[in-house]
Protein backbone atom coordinates (compact mmCIF):
# COMPACT_ATOMS: atom_id res chain seq x y z
CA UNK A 1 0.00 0.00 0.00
CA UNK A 2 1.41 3.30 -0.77
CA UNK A 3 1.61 6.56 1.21
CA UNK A 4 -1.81 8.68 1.12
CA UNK A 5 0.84 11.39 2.06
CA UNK A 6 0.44 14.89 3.55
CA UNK A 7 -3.66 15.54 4.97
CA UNK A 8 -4.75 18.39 2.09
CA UNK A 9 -4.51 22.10 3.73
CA UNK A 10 -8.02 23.45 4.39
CA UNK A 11 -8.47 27.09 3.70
CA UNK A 12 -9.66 29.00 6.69
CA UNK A 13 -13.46 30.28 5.87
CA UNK A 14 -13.73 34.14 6.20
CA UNK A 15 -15.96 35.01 8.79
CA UNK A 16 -17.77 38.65 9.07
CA UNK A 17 -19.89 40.67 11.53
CA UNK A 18 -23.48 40.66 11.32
CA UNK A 19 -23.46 44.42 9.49
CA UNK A 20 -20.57 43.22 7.35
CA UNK A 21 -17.85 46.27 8.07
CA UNK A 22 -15.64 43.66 9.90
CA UNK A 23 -14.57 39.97 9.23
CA UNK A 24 -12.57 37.98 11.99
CA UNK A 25 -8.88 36.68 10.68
CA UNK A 26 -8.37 33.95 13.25
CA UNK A 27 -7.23 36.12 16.01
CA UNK A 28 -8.83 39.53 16.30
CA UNK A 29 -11.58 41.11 14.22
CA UNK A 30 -10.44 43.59 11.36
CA UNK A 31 -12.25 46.33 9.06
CA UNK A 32 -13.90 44.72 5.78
CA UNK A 33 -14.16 48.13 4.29
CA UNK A 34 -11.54 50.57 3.63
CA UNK A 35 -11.49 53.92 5.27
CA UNK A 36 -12.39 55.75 2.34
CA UNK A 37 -15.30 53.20 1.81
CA UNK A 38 -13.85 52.36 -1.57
CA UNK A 39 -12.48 49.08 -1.51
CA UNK A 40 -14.28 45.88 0.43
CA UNK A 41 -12.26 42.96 1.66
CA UNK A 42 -14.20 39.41 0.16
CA UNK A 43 -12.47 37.25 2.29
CA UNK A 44 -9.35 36.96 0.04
CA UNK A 45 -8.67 40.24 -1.64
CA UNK A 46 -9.98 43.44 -1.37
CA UNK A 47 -11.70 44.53 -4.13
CA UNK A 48 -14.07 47.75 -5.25
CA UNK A 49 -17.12 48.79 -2.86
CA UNK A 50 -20.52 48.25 -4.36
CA UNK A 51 -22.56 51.70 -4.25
CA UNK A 52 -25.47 50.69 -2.19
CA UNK A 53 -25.21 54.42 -0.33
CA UNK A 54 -27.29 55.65 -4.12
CA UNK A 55 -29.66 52.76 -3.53
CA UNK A 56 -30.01 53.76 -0.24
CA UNK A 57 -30.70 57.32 -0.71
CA UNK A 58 -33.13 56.93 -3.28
CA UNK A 59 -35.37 54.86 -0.70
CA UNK A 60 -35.32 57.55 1.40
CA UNK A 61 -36.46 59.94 -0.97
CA UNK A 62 -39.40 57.64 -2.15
CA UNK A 63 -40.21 57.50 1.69
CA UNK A 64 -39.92 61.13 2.17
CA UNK A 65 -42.39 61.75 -0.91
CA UNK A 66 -44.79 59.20 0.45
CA UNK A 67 -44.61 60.92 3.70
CA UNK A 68 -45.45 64.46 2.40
CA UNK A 69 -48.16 63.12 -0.42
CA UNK A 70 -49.93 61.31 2.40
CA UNK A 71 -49.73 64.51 5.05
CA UNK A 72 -50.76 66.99 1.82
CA UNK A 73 -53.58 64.73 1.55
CA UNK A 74 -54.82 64.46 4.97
CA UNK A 75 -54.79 68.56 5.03
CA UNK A 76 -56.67 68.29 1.82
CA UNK A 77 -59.11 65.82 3.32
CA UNK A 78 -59.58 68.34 6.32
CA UNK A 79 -60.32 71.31 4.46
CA UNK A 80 -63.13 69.82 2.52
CA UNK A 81 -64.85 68.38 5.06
CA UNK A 82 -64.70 71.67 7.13
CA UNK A 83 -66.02 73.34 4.44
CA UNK A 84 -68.57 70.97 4.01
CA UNK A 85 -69.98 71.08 7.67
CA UNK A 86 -69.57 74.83 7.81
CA UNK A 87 -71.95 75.15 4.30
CA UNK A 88 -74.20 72.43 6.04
CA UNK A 89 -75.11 74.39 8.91
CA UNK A 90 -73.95 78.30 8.16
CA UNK A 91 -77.15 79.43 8.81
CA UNK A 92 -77.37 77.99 12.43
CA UNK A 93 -74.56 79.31 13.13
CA UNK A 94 -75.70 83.02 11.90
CA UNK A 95 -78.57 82.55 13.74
CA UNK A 96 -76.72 81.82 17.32
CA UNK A 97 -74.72 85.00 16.75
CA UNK A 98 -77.66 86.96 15.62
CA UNK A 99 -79.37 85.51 18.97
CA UNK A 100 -76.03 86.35 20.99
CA UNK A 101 -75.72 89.80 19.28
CA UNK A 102 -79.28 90.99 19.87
CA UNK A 103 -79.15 89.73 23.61
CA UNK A 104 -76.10 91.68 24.10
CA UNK A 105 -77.48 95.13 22.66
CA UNK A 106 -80.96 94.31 24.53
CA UNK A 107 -79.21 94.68 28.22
């Protein structure tokens, strides 16, 4: 029977933090993105960030325009339906000032 010789080397598997901005190298825990945020470490080279900040960003503005159309339309909403109560019952409410009005000038 011959030799099966040396066991293979395993390569160690890159581990990385939960948000992904550090990966442990065996013994301590090290940044996985460069300090100028342009270059990302895979595990065996570092190689160029992806821009997910843009992606990012333009969520936020789709959120902030959903925000604004819905408060805009709420205000809308209100206005109408003030003026709609105020048309419905104008003329009671002229009547309790004419009432108040002729009280007052009666004492």
């Amino acid at each position: 029977m011959g030799d099966p010789g040396p066991p293979a080397a395993v390569a160690p598997q890159t581990r990385f933090s939960a948000d992904g901005y550090w990966w442990w190298d065996g013994a301590e825990w090290r940044p996985a993105v460069s300090q100028d945020r342009l270059w990302r470490w895979n595990g065996q080279a570092w190689e160029p960030a992806r821009p997910a900040a843009s992606a990012s960003r333009s969520n936020t503005g789709v959120a902030i325009g959903i925000t604004v159309a819905i408060f805009v339309g709420i205000v809308a909403l209100v206005a109408i339906v003030t003026v709609v109560v105020l048309y419905a019952a104008g003329g009671q409410i002229s009547n309790v000032f004419s009432n108040v009005t002729a009280a007052l000038n009666g004492q």
